[in-house]
Protein backbone atom coordinates (compact mmCIF):
# COMPACT_ATOMS: atom_id res chain seq x y z
CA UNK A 1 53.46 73.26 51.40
CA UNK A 2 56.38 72.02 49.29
CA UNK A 3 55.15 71.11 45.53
CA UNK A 4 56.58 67.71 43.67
CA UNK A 5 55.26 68.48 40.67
CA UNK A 6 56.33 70.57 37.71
CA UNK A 7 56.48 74.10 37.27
CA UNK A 8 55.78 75.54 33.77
CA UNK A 9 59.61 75.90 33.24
CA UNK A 10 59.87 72.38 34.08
CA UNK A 11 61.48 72.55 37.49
CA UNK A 12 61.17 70.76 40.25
CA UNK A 13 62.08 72.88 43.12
CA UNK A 14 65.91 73.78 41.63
CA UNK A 15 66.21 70.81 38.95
CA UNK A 16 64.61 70.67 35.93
CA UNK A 17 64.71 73.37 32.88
CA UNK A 18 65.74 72.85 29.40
CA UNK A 19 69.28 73.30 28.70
CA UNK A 20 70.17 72.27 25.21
CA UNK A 21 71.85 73.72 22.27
CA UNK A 22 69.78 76.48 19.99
CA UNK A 23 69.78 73.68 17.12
CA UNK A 24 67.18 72.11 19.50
CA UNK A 25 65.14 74.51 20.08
CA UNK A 26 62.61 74.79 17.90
CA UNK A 27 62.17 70.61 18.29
CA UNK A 28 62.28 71.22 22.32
CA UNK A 29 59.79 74.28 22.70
CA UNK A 30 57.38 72.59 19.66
CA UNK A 31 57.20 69.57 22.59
CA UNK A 32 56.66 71.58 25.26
CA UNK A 33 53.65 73.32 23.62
CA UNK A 34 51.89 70.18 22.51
CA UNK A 35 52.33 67.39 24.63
CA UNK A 36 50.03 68.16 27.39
CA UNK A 37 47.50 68.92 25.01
CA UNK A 38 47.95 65.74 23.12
CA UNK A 39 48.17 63.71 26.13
CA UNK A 40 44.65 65.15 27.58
CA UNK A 41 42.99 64.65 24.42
CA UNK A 42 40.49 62.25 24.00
CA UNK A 43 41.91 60.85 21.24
CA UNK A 44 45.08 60.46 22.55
CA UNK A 45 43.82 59.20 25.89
CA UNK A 46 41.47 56.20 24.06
CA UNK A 47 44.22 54.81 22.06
CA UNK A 48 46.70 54.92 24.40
CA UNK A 49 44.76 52.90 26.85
CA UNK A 50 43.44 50.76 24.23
CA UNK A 51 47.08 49.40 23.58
CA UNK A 52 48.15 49.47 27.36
CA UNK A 53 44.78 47.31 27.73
CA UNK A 54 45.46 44.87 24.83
CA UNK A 55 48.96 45.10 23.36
CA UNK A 56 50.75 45.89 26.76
CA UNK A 57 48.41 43.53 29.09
CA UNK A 58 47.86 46.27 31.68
CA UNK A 59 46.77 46.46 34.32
CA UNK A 60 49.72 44.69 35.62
CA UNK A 61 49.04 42.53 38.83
CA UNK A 62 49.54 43.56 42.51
CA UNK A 63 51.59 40.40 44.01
CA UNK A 64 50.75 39.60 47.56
CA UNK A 65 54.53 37.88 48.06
CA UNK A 66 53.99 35.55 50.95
CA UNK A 67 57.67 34.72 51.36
CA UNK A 68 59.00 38.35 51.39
CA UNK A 69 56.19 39.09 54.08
CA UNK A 70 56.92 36.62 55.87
CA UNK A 71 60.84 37.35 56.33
CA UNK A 72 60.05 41.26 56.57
CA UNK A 73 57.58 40.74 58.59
CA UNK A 74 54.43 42.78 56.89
CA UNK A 75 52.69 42.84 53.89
CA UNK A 76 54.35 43.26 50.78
CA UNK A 77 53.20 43.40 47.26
CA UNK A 78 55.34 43.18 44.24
CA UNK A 79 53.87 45.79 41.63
CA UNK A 80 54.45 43.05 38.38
CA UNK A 81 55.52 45.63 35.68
CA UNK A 82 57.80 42.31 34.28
CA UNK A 83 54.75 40.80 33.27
CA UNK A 84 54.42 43.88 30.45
CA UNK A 85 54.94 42.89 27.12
CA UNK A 86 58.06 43.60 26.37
CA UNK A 87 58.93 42.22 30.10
CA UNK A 88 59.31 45.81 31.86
CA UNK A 89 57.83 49.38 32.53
CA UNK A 90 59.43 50.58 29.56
CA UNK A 91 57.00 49.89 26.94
CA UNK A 92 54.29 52.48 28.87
CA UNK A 93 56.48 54.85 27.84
CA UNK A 94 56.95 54.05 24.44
CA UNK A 95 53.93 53.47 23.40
CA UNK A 96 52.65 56.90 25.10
CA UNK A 97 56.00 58.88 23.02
CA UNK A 98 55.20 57.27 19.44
CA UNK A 99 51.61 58.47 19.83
CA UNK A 100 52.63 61.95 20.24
CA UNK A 101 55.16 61.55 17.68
CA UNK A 102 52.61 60.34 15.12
CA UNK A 103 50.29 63.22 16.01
CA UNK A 104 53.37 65.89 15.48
CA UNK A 105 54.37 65.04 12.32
CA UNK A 106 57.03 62.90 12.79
CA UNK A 107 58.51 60.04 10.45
CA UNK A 108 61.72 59.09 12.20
CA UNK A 109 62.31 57.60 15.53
CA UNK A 110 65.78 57.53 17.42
CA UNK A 111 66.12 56.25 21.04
CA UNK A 112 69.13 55.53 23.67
CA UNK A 113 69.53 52.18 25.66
CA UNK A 114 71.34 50.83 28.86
CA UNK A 115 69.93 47.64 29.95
CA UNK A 116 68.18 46.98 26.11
CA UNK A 117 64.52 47.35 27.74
CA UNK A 118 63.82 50.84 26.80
CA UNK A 119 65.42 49.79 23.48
CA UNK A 120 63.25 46.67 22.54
CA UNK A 121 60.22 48.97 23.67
CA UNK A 122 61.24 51.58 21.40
CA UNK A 123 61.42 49.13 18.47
CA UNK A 124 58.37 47.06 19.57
CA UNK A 125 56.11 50.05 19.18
CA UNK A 126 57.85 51.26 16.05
CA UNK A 127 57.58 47.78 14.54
CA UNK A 128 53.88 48.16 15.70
CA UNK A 129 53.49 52.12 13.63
CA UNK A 130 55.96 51.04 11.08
CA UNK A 131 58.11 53.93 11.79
CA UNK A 132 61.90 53.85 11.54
CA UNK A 133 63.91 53.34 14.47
CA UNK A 134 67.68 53.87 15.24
CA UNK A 135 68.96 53.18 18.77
CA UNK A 136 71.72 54.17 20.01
CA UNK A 137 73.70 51.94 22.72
CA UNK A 138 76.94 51.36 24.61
CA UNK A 139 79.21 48.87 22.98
CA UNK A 140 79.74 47.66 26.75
CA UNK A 141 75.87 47.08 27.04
CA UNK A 142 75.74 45.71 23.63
CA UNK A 143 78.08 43.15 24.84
CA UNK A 144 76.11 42.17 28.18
CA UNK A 145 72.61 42.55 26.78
CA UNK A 146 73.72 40.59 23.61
CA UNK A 147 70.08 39.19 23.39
CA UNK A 148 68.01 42.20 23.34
CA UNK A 149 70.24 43.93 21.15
CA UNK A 150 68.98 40.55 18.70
CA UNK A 151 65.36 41.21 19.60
CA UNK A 152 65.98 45.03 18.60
CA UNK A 153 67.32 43.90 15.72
CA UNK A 154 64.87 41.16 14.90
CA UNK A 155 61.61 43.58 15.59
CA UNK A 156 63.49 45.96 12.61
CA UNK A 157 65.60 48.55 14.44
CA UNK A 158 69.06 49.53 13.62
CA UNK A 159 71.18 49.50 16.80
CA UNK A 160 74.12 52.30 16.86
CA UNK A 161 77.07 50.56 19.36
CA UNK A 162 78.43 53.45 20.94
CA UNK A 163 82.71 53.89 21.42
CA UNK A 164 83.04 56.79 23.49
CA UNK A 165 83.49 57.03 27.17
CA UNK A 166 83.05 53.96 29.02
CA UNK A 167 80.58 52.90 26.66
CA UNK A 168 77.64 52.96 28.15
CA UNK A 169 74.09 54.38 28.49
CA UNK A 170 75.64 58.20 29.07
CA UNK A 171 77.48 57.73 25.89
CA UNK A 172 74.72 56.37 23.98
CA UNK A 173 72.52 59.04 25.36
CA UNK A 174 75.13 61.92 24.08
CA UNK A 175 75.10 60.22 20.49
CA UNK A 176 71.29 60.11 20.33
CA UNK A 177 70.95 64.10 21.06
CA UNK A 178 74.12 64.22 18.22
CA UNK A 179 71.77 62.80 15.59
CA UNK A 180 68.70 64.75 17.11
CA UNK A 181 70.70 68.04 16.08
CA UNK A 182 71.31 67.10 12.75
CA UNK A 183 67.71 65.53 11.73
CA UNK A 184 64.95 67.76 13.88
CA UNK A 185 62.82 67.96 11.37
CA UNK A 186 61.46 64.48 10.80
CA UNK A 187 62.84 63.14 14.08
CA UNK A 188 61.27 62.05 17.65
CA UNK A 189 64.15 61.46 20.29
CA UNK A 190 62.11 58.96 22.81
CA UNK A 191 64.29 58.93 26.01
CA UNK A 192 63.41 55.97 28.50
CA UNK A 193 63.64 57.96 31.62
CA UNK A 194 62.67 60.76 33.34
CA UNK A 195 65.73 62.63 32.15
CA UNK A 196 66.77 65.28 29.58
CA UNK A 197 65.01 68.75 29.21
CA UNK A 198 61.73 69.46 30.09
CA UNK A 199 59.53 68.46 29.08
CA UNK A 200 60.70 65.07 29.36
CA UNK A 201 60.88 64.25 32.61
CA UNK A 202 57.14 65.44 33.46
CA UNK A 203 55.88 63.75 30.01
CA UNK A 204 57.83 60.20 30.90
CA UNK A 205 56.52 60.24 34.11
CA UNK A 206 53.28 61.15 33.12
CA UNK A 207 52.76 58.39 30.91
CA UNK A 208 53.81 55.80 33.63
CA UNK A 209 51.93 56.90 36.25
CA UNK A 210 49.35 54.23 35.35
CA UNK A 211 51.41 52.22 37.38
CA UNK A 212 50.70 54.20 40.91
CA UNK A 213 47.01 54.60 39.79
CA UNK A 214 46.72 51.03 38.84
CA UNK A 215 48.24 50.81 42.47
CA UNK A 216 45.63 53.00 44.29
CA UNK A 217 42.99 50.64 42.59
CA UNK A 218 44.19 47.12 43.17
CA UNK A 219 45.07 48.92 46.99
CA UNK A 220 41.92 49.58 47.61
CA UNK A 221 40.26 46.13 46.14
CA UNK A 222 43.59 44.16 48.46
CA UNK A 223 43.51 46.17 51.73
CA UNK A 224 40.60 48.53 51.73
CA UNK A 225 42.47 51.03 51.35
CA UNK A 226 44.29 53.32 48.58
CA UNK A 227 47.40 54.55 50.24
CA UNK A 228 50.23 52.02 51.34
CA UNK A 229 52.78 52.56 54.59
CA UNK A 230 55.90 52.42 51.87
CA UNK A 231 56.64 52.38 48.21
CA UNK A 232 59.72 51.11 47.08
CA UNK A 233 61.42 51.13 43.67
CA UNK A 234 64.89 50.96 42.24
CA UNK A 235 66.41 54.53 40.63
CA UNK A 236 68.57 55.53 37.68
CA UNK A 237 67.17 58.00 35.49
CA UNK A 238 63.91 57.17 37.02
CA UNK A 239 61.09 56.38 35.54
CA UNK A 240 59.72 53.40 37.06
CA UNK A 241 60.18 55.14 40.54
CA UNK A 242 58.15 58.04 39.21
CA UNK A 243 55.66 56.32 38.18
CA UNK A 244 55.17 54.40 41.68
CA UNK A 245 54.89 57.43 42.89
CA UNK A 246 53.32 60.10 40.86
CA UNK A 247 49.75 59.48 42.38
CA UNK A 248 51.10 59.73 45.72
CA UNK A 249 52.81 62.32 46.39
CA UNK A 250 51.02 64.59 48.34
CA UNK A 251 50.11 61.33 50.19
CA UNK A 252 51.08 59.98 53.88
CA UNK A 253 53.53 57.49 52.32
CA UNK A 254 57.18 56.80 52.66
CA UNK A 255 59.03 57.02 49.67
CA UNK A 256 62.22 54.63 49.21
CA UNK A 257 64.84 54.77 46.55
CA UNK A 258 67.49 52.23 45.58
CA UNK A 259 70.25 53.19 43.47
CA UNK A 260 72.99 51.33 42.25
CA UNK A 261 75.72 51.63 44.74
CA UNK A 262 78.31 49.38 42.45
CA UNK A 263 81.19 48.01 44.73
CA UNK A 264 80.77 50.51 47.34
CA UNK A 265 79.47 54.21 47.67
CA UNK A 266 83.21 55.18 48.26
CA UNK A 267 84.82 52.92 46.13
CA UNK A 268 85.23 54.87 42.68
CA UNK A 269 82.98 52.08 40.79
CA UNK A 270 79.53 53.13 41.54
CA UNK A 271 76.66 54.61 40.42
CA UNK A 272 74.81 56.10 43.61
CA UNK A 273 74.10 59.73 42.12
CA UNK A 274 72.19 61.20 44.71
CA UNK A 275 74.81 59.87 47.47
CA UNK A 276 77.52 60.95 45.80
CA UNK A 277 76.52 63.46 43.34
CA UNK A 278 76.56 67.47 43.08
CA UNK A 279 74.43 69.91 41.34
CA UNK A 280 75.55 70.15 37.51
CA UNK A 281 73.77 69.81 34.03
CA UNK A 282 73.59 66.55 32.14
CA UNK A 283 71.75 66.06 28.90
CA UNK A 284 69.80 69.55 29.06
CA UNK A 285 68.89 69.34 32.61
CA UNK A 286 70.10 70.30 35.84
CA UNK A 287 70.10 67.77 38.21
CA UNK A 288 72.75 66.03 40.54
CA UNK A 289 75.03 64.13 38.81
CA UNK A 290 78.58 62.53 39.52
CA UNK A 291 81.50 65.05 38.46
CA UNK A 292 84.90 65.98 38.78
CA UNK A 293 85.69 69.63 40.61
CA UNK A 294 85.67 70.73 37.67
CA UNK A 295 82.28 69.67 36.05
CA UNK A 296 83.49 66.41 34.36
CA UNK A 297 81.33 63.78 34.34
CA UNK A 298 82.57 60.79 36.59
CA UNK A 299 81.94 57.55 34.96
CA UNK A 300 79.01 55.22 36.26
CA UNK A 301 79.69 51.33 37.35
CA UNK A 302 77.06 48.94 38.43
CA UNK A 303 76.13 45.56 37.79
CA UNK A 304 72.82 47.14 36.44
CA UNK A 305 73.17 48.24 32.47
CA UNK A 306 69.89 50.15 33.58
CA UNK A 307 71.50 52.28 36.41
CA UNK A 308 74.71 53.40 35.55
CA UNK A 309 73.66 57.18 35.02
CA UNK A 310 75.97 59.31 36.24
CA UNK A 311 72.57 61.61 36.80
CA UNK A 312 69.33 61.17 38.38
CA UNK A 313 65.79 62.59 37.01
CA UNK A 314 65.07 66.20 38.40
CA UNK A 315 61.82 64.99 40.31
CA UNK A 316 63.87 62.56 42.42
CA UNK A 317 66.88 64.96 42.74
CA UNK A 318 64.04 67.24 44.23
CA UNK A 319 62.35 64.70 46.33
CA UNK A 320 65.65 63.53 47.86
CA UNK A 321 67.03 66.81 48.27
CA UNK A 322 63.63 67.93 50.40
CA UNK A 323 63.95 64.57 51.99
CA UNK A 324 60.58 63.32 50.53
CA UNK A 325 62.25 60.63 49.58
CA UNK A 326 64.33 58.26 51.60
CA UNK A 327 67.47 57.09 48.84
CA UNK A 328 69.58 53.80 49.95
CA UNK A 329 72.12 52.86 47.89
CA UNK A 330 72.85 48.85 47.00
CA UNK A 331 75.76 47.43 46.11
CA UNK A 332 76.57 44.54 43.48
CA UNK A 333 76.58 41.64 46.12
CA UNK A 334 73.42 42.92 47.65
CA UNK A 335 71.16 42.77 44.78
CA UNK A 336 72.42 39.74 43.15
CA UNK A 337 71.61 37.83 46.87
CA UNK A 338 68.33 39.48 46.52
CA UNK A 339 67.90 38.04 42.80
CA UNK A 340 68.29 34.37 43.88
CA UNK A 341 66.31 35.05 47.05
CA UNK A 342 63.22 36.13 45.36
CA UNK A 343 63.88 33.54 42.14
CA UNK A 344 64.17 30.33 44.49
CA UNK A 345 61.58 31.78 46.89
CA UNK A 346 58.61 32.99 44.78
CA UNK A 347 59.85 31.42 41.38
CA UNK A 348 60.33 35.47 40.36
CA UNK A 349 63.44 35.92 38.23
CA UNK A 350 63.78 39.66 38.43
CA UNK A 351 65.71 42.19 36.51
CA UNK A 352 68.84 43.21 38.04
CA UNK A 353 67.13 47.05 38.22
CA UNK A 354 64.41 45.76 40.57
CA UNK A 355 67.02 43.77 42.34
CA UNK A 356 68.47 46.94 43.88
CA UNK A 357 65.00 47.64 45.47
CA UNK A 358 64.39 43.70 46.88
CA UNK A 359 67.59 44.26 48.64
CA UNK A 360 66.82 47.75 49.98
CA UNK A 361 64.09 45.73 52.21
CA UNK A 362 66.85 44.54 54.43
CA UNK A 363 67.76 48.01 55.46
CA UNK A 364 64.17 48.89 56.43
CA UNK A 365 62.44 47.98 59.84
CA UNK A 366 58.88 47.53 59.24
CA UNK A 367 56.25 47.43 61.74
CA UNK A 368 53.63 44.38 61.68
CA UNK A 369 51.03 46.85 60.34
CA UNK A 370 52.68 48.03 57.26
CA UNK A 371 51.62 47.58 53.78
CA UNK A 372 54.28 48.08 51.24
CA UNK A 373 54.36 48.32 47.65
CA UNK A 374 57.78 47.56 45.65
CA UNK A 375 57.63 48.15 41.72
CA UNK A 376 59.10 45.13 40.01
CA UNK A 377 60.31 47.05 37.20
CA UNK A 378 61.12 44.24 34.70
CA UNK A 379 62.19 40.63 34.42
CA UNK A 380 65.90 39.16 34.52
CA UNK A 381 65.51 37.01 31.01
CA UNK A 382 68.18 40.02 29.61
CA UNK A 383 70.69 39.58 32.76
CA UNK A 384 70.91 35.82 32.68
CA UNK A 385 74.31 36.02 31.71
CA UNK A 386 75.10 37.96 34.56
CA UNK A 387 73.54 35.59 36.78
CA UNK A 388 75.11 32.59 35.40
CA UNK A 389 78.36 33.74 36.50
CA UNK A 390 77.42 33.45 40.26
CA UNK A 391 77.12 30.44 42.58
CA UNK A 392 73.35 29.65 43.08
């Protein structure tokens, strides 16, 4: 039977490992050895779901959307992560990394950004331990997520705008492991997704897999049962897919993926790793990611700040690779139709991440019978902007 989970090396079938330079190593390996032990303590396990439970507002609700089951014709619940303080997934995370920070040791927190949310969760929860916090983000996504950037700010974080490259999240993510090598000591690198070297990826998704076993729960309570037909969720790094998923994987459920496919799979401005992508290393992991011939990394576009990764988190790399996973890619067009649709519709404004997996419902025929679950991964308040500049 093929495994989705872990190994202790921190692969996931081929992807995975820790590849990162020996200044790291000592700050990697000291992770490795304590996190699962920190996160199965009972300490650790009462105060974290103390402040998902009354900081964070979990458990998010499971949203019976009568107008998307109508048009699909099924049952489909929205998964409301946007409702989250913070107004995505993100903070789950977050909250779960400073804890294990605070019981290593650590003084110092640094963080990278795309789409801000990962950013203003980073500096919520340090505002909340009075710890310092430095993110670092594209000067591109500084530009288009000019209000988060203020709420990072406001909440007491300094935010690094990042020059290099094509600005972005890659770039910011290279300049965060930059200042990681020269302060290990008193530093805790939080990355937002299920990305980096291990053991990221498994602790990330770890600590948001309340939101498939808040899923199983509210199932059950819905339906009468635990186990949905589909579950659908939008992919970059990953971790709001992972944790739709992480509770079901050795389930009977189909597992959909929308990434960012920009302005076309095939048209040089995209961000569709898995469709596009080969095997390579990217930020100490090996994963599929978009590169030259000659291993140079091929820049990212999409609409989404959050999704233009030129990589993908190991576990989905693995899942779509063993065709656990079914991936679809989305273009601009698609998932700003599928913004309005849902935001005139339901009265939803959704991020433009979750957009991606609203419009991958139009490539799926669903039987009558089915039950599907799609992960609402944050709210659109930060891509406003973006949606101003379209006819509604």
């Amino acid at each position: 039977m093929e495994s989705y989970t872990v190994d202790k090396l921190g692969f996931y079938g081929d992807f995975g490992g820790a590849f990162i330079p020996e200044i790291l190593h000592r700050c990697v390996s000291d992770l490795q050895e304590a996190y699962l032990e920190i996160i199965n303590s009972e300490s650790f396990k009462q105060e974290y779901d103390e402040l998902l439970r009354n900081y964070v507002g979990r458990p998010s609700p499971l949203y019976l959307s009568e107008q998307l089951s109508t048009k699909h014709g099924c049952k489909i619940y929205l998964k409301r992560e946007d409702l989250n303080h913070t107004g995505a997934h993100k903070i789950n995370n977050a909250i779960g990394q400073i804890l294990i920070a605070k019981r290593m040791g650590k003084t110092r927190i640094i963080a990278e950004t795309g789409a801000g949310q990962h950013g203003v969760a980073t500096a919520t929860v340090c505002a909340l331990m009075q710890m310092k916090c430095i993110v670092y983000m594209g000067k591109t996504d500084v530009e288009r997520q000019s209000v988060n950037v203020r709420k990072m700010e406001m909440l007491g974080a300094t935010v690094m705008p990042v020059t290099s490259g094509n600005m972005t999240l890659k770039d910011a993510t290279n300049e965060a492991i930059r200042d990681w090598c020269t302060n290990p000591t008193d530093t805790h690198y939080i990355i937002g997704s299920t990305v980096g070297p291990h053991p990221y990826p498994d602790m990330v998704a770890r600590l948001q897999s309340v939101i498939s076993e808040e899923i199983r729960k509210q199932l059950l309570e819905a339906e009468g049962r635990e186990v949905p037909d589909y579950l659908i969720a939008c992919v970059g790094g990953g971790s709001n897919a992972a944790g739709t998923i992480y509770n079901f994987l050795d389930d009977d459920v189909k597992i959909v993926l929308a990434e960012a496919g920009g302005k076309g799979v095939d048209s040089g401005e995209s961000a569709a790793t898995i469709h596009i992508g080969t095997v390579g290393i990217i930020h100490g992991c090996k994963t599929l990611l978009m590169q030259t011939e000659d291993g140079q990394i091929v820049e990212p576009y999409s609409i989404s700040a959050g999704l233009d990764y030129p990589g993908v988190g190991p576990i989905h790399a693995h899942l779509a690779t063993t065709k656990r996973a079914q991936v679809i890619s989305i273009d601009d067009d698609e998932a700003i139709e599928a913004a309005f649709q849902l935001t005139r519709k339901e009265g939803i404004i959704p991020a433009l991440e979750s957009s991606h997996a609203l419009a991958a419902l139009n490539k799926i025929d669903f039987k009558p019978a089915d039950v599907v679950v799609l992960t609402l991964s944050g709210r659109g308040d930060k891509d406003l902007d973006t949606y101003f500049q379209y006819s509604y």
